[in-house]
C-alpha atoms as a PDB file:
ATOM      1  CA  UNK A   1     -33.520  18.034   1.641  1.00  0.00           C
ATOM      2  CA  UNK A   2     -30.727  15.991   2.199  1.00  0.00           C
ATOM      3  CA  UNK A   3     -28.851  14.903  -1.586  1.00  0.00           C
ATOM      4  CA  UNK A   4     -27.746  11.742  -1.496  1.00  0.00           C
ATOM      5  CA  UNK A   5     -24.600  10.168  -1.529  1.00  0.00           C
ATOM      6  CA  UNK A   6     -23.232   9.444  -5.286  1.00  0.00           C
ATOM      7  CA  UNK A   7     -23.703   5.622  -5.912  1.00  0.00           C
ATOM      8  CA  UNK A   8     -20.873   3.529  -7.951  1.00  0.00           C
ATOM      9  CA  UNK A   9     -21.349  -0.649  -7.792  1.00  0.00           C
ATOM     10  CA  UNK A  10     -17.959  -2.295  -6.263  1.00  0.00           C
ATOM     11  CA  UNK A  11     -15.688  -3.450  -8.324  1.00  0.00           C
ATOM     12  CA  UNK A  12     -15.945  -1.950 -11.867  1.00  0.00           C
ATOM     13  CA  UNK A  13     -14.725   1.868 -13.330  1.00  0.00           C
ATOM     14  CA  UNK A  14     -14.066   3.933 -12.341  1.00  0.00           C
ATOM     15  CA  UNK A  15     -10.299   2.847 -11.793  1.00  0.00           C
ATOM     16  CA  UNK A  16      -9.203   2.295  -8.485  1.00  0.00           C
ATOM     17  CA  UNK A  17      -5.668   1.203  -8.195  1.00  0.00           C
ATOM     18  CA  UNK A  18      -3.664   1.031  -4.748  1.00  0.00           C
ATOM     19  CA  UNK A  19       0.318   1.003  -4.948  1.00  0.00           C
ATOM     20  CA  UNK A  20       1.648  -1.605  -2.951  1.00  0.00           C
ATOM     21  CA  UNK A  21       5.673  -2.227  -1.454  1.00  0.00           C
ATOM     22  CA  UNK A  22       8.225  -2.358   1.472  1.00  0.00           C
ATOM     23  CA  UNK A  23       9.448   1.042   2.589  1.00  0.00           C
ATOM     24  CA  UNK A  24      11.533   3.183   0.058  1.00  0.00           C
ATOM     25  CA  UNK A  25       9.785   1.179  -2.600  1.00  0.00           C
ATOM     26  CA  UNK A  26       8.964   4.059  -4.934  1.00  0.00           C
ATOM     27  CA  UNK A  27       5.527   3.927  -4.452  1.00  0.00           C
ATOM     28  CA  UNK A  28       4.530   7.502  -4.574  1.00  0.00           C
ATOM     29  CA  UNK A  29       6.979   7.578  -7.492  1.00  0.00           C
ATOM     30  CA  UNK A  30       5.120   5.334  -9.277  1.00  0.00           C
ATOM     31  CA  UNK A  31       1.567   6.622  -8.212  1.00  0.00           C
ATOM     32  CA  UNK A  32       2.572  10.013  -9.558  1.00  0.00           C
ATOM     33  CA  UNK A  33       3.612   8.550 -13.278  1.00  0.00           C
ATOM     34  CA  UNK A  34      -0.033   6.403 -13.214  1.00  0.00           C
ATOM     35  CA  UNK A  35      -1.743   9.469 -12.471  1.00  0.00           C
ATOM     36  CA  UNK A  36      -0.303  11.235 -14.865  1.00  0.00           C
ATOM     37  CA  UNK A  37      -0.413   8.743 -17.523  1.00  0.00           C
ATOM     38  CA  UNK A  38      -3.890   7.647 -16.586  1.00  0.00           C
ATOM     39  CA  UNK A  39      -5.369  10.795 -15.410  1.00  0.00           C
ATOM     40  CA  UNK A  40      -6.354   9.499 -12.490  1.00  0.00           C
ATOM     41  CA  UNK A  41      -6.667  11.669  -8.579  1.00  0.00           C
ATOM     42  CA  UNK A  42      -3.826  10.543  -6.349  1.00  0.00           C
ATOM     43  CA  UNK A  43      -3.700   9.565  -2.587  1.00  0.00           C
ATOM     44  CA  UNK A  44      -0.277  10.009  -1.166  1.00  0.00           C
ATOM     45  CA  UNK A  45       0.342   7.623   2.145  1.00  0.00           C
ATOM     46  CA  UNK A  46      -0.097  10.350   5.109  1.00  0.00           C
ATOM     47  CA  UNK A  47       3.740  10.527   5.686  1.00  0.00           C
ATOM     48  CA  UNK A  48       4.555  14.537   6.401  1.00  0.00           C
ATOM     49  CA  UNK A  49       1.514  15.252   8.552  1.00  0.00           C
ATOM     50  CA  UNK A  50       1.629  12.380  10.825  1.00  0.00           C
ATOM     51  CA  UNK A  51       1.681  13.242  13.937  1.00  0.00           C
ATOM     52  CA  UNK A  52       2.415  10.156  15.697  1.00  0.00           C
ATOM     53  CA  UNK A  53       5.573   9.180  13.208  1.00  0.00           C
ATOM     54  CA  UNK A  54       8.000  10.831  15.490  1.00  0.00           C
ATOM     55  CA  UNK A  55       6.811   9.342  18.589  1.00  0.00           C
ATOM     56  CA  UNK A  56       6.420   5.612  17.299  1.00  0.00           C
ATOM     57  CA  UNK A  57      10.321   6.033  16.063  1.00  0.00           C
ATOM     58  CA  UNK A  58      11.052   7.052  19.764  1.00  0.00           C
ATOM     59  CA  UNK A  59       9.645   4.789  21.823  1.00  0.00           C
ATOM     60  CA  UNK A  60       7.386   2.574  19.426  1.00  0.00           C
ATOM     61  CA  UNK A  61       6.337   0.186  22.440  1.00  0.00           C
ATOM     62  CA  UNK A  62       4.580   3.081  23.552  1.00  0.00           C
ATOM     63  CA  UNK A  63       3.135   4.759  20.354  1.00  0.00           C
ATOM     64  CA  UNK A  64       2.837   1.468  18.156  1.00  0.00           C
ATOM     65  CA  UNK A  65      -0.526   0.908  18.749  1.00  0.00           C
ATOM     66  CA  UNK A  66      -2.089   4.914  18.647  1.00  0.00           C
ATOM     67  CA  UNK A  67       0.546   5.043  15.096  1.00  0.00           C
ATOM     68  CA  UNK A  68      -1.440   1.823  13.710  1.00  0.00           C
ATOM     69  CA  UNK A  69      -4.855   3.148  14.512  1.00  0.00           C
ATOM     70  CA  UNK A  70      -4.430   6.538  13.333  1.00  0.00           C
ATOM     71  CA  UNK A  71      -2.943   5.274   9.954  1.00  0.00           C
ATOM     72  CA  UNK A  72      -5.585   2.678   9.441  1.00  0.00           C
ATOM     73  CA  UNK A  73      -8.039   5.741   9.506  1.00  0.00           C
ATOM     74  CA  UNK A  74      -6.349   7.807   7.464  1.00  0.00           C
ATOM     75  CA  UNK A  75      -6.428   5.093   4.716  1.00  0.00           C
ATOM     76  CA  UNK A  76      -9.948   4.000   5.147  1.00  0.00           C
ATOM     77  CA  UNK A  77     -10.436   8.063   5.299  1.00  0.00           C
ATOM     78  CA  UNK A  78      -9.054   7.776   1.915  1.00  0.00           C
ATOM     79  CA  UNK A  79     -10.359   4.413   0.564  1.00  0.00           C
ATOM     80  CA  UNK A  80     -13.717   6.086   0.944  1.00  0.00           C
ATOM     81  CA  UNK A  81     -13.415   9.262  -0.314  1.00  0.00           C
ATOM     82  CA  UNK A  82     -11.869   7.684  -3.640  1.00  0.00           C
ATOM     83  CA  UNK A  83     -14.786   5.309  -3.672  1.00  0.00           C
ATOM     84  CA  UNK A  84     -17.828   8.168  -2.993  1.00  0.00           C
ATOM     85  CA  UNK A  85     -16.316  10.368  -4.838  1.00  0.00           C
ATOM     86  CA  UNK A  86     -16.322   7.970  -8.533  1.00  0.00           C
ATOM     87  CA  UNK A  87     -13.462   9.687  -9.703  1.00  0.00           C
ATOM     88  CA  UNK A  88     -10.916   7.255 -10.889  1.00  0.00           C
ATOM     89  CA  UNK A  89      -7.821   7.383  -8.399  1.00  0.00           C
ATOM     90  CA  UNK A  90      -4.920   5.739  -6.947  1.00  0.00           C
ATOM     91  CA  UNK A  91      -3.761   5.418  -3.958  1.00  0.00           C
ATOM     92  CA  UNK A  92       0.243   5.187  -2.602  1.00  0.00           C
ATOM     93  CA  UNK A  93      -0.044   2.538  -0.189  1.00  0.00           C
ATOM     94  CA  UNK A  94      -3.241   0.234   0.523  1.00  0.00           C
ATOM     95  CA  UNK A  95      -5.145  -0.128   3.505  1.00  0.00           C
ATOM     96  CA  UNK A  96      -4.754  -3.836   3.398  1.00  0.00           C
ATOM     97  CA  UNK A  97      -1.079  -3.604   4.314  1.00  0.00           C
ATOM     98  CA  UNK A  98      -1.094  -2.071   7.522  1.00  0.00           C
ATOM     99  CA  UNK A  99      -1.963  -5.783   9.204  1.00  0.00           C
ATOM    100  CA  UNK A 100       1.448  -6.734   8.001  1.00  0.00           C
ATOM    101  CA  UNK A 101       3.232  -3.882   9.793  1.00  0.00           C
ATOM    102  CA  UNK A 102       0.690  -4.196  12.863  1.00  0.00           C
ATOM    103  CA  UNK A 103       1.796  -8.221  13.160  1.00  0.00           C
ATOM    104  CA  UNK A 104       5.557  -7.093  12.820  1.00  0.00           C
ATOM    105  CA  UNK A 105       5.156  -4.897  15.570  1.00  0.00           C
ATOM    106  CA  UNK A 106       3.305  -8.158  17.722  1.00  0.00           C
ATOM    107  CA  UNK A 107       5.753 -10.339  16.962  1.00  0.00           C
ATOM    108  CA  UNK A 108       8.469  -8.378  17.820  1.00  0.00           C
ATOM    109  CA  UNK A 109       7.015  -7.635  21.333  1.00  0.00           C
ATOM    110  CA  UNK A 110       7.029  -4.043  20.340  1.00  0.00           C
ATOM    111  CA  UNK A 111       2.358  -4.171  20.688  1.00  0.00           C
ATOM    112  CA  UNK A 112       0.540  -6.000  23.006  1.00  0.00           C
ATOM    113  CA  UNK A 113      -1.136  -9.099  22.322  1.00  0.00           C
ATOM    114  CA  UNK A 114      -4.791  -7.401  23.271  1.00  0.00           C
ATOM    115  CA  UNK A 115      -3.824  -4.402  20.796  1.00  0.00           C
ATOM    116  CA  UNK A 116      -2.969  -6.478  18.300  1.00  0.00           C
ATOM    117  CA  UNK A 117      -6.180  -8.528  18.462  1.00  0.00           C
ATOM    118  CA  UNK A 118      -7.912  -5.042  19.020  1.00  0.00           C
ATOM    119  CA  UNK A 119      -6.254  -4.101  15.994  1.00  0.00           C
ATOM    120  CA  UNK A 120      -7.573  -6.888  13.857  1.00  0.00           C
ATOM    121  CA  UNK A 121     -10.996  -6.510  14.492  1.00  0.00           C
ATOM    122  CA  UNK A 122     -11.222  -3.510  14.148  1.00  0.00           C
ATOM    123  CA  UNK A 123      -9.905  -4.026  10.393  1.00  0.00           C
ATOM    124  CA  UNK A 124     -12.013  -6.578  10.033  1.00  0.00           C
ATOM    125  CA  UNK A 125     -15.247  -4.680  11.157  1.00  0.00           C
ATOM    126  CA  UNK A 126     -14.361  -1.365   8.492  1.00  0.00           C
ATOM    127  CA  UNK A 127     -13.670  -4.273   5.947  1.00  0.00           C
ATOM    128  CA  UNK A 128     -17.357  -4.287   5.308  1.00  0.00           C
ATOM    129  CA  UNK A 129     -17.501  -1.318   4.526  1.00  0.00           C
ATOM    130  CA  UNK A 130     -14.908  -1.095   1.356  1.00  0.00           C
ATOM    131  CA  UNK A 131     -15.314  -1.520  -2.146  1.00  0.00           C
ATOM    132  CA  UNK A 132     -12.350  -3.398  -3.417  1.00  0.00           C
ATOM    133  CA  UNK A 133      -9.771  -1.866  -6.177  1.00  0.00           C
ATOM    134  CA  UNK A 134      -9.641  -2.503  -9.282  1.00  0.00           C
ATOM    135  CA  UNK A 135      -6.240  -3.590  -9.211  1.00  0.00           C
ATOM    136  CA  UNK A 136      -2.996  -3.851  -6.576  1.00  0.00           C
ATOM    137  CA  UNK A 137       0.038  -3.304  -8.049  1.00  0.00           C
ATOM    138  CA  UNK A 138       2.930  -4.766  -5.892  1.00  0.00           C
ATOM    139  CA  UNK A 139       6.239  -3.229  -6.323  1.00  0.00           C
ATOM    140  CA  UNK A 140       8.512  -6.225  -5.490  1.00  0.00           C
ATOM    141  CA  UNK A 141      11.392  -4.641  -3.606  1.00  0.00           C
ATOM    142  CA  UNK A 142      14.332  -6.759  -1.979  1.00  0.00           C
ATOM    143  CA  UNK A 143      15.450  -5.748   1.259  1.00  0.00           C
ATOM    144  CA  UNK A 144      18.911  -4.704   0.572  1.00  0.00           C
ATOM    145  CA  UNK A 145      17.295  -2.447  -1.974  1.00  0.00           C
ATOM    146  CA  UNK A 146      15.029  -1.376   0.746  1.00  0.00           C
ATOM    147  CA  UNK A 147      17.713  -0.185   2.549  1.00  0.00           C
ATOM    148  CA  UNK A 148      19.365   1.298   0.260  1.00  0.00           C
ATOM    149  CA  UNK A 149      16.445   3.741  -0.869  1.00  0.00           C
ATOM    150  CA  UNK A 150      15.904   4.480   2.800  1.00  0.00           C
ATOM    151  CA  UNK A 151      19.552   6.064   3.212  1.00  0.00           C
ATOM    152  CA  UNK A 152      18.972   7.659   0.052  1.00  0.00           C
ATOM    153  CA  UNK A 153      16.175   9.592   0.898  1.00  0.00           C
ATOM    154  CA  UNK A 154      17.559  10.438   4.403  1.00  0.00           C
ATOM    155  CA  UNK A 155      14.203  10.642   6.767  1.00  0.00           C
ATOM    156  CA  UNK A 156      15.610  11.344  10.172  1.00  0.00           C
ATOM    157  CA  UNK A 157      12.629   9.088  11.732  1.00  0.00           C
ATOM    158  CA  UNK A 158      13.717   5.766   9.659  1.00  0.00           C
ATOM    159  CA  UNK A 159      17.541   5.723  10.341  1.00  0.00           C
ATOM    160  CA  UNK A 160      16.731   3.089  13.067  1.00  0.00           C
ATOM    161  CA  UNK A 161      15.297   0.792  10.724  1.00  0.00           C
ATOM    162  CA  UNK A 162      17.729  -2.529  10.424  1.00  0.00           C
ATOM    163  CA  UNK A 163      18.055  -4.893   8.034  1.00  0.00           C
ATOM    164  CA  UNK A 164      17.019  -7.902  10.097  1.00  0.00           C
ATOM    165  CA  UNK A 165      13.645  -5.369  10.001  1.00  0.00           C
ATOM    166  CA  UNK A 166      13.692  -5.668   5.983  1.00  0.00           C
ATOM    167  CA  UNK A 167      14.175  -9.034   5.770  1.00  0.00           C
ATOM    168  CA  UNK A 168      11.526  -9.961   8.013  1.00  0.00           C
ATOM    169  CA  UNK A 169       8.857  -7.401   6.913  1.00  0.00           C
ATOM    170  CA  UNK A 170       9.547  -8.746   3.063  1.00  0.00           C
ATOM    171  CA  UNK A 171       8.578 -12.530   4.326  1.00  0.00           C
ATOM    172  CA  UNK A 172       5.018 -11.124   5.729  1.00  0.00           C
ATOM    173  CA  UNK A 173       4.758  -8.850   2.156  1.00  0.00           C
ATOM    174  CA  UNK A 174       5.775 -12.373   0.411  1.00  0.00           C
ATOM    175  CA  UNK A 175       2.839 -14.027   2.338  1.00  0.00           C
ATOM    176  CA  UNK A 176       0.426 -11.155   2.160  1.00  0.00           C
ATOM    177  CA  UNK A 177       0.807 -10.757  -2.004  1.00  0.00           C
ATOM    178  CA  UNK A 178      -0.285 -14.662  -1.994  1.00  0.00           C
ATOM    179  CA  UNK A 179      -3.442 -14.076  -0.045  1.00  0.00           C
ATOM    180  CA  UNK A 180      -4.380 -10.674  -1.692  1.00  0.00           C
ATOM    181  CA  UNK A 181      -3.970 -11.812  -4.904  1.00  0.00           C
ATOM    182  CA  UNK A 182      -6.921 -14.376  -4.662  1.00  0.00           C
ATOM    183  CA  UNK A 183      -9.284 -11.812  -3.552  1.00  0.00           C
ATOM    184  CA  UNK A 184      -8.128  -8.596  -6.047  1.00  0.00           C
ATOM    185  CA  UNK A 185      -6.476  -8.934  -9.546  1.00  0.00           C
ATOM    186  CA  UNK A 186      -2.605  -7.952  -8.662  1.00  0.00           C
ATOM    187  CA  UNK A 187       0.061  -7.072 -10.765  1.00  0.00           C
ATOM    188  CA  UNK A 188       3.636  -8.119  -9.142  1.00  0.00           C
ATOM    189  CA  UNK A 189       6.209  -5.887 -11.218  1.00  0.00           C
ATOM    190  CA  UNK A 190      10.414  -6.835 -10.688  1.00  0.00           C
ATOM    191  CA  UNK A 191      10.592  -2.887  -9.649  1.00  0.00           C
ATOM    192  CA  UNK A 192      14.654  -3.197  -9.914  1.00  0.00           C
ATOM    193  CA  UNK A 193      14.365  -4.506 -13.658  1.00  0.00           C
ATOM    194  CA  UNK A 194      12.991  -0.823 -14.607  1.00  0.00           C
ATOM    195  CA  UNK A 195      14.489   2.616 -15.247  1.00  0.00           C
ATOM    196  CA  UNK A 196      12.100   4.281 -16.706  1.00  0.00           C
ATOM    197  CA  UNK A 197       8.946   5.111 -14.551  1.00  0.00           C
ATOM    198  CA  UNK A 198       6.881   6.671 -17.240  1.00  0.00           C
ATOM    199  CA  UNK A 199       7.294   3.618 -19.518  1.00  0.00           C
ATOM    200  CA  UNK A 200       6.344   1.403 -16.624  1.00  0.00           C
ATOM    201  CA  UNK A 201       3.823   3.413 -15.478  1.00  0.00           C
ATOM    202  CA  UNK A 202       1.907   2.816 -19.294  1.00  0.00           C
ATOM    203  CA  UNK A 203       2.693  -1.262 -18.727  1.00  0.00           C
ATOM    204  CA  UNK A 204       0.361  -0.617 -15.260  1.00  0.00           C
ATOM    205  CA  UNK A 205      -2.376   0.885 -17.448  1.00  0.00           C
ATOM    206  CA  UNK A 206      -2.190  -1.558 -19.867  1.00  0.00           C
ATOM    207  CA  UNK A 207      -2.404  -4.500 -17.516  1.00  0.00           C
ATOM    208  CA  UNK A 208      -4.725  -3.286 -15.287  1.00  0.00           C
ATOM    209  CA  UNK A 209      -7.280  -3.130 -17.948  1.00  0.00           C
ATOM    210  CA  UNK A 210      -7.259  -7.116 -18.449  1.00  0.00           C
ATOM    211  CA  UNK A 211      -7.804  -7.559 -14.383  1.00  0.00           C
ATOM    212  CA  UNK A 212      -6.463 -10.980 -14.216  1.00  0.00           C
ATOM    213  CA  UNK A 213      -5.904 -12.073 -10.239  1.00  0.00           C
ATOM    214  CA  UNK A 214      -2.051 -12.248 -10.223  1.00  0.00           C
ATOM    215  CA  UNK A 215       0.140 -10.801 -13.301  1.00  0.00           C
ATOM    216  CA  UNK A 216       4.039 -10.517 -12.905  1.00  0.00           C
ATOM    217  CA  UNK A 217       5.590  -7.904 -15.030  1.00  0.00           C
ATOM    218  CA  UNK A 218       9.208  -9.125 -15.629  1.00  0.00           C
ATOM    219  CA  UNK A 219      10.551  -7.945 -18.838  1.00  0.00           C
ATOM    220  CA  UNK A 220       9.425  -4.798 -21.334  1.00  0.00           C
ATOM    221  CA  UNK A 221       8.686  -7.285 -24.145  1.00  0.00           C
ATOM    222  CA  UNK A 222       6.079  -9.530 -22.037  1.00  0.00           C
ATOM    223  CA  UNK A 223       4.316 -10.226 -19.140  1.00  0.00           C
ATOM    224  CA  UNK A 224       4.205 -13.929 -17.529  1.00  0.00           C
ATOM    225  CA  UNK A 225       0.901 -14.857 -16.131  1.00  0.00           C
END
């Protein structure tokens, strides 16, 4: 006989928080204090075993639209396992973000306009499928920080990333923080304000467990609303 699937209703525990930011954020960072401090199963963004990475760096014309599809599976891939599986998790990186990078790649003529729209529904069709998070946390990251972190860390495939890239991919995460946050509670945290991940990363749990729709973390001693 077949068992059936475990059942949890959308929306309530166990926790389900996704790490949000521009590149060289310190999402995973983050994502590895919360689970820590929360207990909580974490979902690293499929960085070292994608095999398309390489290729979109090289010629993304060619490889941008095969890169966005196989990431957007590997994060529903993950979205659903954390959800079936009613373990409280986080993720590093959401699924809702890939449209911004997808619509970066359109409007630089870098995917077709058919791909992107391809793209889109596609989204939109597995959409129905998810169970939001319990909360987004949003790890607000200027560019020239961005850029920054990205030297740091020294990944051979991102050394053609430019700062005109940055700037622009910050204005879509600017609009797309707006729009998410009326739809799941978000916590926007001043990420270059902090030093100290673990204390930041017990700020997160305390927040998270008052699930208003947009919080800013800007200072230790309080949070605006």
């Amino acid at each position: 006989m077949t068992q059936p699937l475990p059942r949890r209703a959308p929306d309530v525990d166990p926790a389900f928080i996704s790490i949000a930011g521009m590149i060289g954020a310190g999402k995973s960072t983050l994502a590895t204090a919360l689970g820590r401090h929360m207990d909580l199963d974490v979902y690293f963004e499929p960085v070292e075993d994608n095999e398309y990475l390489s290729d979109f760096y090289s010629d993304t014309a060619r490889y941008s639209f095969a890169t966005q599809i196989y990431l957007l599976n590997r994060r529903f891939q993950q979205h659903q396992e954390i959800i079936w599986r009613g373990r409280p998790a986080i993720q590093d990186r959401t699924i809702y973000e890939d449209a911004i990078f997808a619509k970066m790649l359109s409007q630089t003529g870098l995917m077709e306009p058919r791909d992107f729209r391809t793209y889109l529904q596609l989204f939109k069709h597995m959409s129905n499928f998810m169970c939001k998070p319990t909360a987004i946390v949003y790890l607000d990251v200027k560019p020239a920080r961005s850029m920054e972190r990205i030297r740091e860390r020294s990944r051979g495939v991102e050394s053609g990333i430019s700062m005109a890239y940055l700037e622009g991919l910050y204005a879509e995460y600017e609009l797309w923080v707006r729009d998410i946050s009326r739809r799941i509670p978000t916590i926007r945290v001043d990420w270059d304000r902090y030093r100290d991940v673990d204390e930041m990363a017990e700020v997160v749990r305390r927040e998270t467990t008052e699930a208003s729709f947009l919080r800013e973390v800007g200072t230790w001693e309080r949070v605006t609303r």
